[in-house]
C-alpha atoms as a PDB file:
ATOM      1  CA  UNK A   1     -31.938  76.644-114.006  1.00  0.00           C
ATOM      2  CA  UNK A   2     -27.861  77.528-114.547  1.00  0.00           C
ATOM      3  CA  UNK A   3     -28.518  78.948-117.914  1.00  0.00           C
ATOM      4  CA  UNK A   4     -30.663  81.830-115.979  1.00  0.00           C
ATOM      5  CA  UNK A   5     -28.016  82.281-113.504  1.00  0.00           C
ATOM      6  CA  UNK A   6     -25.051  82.739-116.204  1.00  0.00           C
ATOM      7  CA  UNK A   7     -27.118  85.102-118.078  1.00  0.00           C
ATOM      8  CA  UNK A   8     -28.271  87.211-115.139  1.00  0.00           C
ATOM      9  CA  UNK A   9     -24.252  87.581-113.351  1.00  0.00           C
ATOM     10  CA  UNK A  10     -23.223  87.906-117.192  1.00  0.00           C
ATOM     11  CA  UNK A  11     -20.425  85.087-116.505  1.00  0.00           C
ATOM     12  CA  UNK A  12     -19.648  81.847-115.634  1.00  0.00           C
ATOM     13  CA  UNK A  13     -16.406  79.684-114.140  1.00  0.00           C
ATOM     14  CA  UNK A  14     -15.579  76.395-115.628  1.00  0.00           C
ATOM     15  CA  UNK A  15     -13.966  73.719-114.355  1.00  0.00           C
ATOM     16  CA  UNK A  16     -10.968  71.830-116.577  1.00  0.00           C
ATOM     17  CA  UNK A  17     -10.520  68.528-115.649  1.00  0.00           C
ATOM     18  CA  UNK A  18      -6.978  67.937-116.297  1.00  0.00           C
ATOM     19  CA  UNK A  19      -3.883  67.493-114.410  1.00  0.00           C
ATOM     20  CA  UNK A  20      -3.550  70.906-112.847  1.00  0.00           C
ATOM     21  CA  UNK A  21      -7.141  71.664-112.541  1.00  0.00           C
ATOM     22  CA  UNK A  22      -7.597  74.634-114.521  1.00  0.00           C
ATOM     23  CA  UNK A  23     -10.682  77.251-113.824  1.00  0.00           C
ATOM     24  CA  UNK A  24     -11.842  79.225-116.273  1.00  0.00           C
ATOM     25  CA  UNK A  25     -13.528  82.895-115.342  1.00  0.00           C
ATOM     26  CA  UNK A  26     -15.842  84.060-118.334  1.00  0.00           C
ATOM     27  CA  UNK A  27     -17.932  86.642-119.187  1.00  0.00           C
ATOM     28  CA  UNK A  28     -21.266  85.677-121.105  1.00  0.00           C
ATOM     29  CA  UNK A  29     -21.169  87.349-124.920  1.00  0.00           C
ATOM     30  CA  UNK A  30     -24.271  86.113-126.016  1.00  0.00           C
ATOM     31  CA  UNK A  31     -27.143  83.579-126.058  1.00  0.00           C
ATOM     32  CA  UNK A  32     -28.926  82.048-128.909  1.00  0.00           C
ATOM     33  CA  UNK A  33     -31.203  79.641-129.326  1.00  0.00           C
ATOM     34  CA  UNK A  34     -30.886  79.342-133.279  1.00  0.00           C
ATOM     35  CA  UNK A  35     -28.795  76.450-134.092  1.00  0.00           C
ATOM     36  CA  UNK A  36     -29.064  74.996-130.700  1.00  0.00           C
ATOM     37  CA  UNK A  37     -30.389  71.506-131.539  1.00  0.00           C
ATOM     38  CA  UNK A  38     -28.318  70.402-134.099  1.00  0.00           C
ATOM     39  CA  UNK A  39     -25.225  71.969-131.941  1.00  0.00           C
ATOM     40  CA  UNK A  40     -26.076  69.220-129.451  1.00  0.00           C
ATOM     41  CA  UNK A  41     -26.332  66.349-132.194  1.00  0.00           C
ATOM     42  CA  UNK A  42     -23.403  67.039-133.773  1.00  0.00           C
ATOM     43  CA  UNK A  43     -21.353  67.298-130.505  1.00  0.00           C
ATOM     44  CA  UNK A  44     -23.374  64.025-129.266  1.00  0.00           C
ATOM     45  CA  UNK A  45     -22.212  62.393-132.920  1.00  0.00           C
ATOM     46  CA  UNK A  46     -18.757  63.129-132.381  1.00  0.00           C
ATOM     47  CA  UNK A  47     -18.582  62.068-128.993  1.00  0.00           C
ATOM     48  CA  UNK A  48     -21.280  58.732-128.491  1.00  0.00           C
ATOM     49  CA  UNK A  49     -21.652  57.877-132.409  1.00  0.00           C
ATOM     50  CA  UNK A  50     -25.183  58.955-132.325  1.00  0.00           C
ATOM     51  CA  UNK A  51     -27.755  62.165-132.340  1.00  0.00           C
ATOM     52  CA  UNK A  52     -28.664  63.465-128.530  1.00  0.00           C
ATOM     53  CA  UNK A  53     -30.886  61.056-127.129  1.00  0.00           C
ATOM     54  CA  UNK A  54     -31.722  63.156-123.677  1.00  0.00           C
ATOM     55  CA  UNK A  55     -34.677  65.177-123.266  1.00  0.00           C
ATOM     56  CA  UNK A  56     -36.347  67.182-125.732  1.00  0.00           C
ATOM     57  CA  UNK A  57     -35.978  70.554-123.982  1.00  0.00           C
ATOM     58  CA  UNK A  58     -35.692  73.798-125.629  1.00  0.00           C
ATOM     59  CA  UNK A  59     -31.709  74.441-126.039  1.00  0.00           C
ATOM     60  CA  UNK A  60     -29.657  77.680-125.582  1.00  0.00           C
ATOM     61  CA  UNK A  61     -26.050  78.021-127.147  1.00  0.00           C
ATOM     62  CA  UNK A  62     -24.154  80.392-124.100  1.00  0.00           C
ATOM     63  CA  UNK A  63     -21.238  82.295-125.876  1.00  0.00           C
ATOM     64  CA  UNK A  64     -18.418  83.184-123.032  1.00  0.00           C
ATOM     65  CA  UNK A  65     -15.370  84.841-123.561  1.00  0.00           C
ATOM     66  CA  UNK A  66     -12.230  83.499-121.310  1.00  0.00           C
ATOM     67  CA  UNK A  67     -11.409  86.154-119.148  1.00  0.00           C
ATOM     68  CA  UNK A  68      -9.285  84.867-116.446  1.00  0.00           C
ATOM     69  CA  UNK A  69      -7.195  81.370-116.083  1.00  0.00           C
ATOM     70  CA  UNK A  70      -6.260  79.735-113.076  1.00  0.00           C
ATOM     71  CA  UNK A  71      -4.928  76.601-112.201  1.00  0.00           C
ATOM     72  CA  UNK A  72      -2.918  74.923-109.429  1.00  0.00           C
ATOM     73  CA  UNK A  73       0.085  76.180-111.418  1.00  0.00           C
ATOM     74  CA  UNK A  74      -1.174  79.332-110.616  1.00  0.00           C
ATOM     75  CA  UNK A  75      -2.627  82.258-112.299  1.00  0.00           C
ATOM     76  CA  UNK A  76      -2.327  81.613-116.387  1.00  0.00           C
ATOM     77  CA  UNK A  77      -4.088  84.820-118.187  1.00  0.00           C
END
């Protein structure tokens, strides 16, 4: 399972999809499972119109902290 993974190398990259494809280095700040469920409702409201309708699996909230911007630009922060 990713979560696992992020929290046992402490970090994470993500991938921006935008016009210069922008990758994201982070290091992992925290993890919390408080405040999980309705974090996925309201982001599912805002987004489709209507509470998370996917599996009813036990959520984590994964705090990262940019630490590193790239993009085909080149390097940003």
């Amino acid at each position: 399972m990713w979560p696992r993974r992020v929290q046992r190398q402490r970090g994470a990259t993500l991938l921006v999809i935008d016009p210069v494809d922008t990758h994201v280095d982070a290091d992992l700040v925290g993890v919390r499972r408080e405040g999980a469920r309705e974090h996925i409702d309201t982001l599912s409201e805002r987004y489709l119109g209507h509470p998370y309708r996917g599996p009813d699996e036990d959520r984590l909230i994964l705090d990262l902290r940019p630490a590193r911007i790239r993009s085909s630009l080149g390097r940003l922060g």
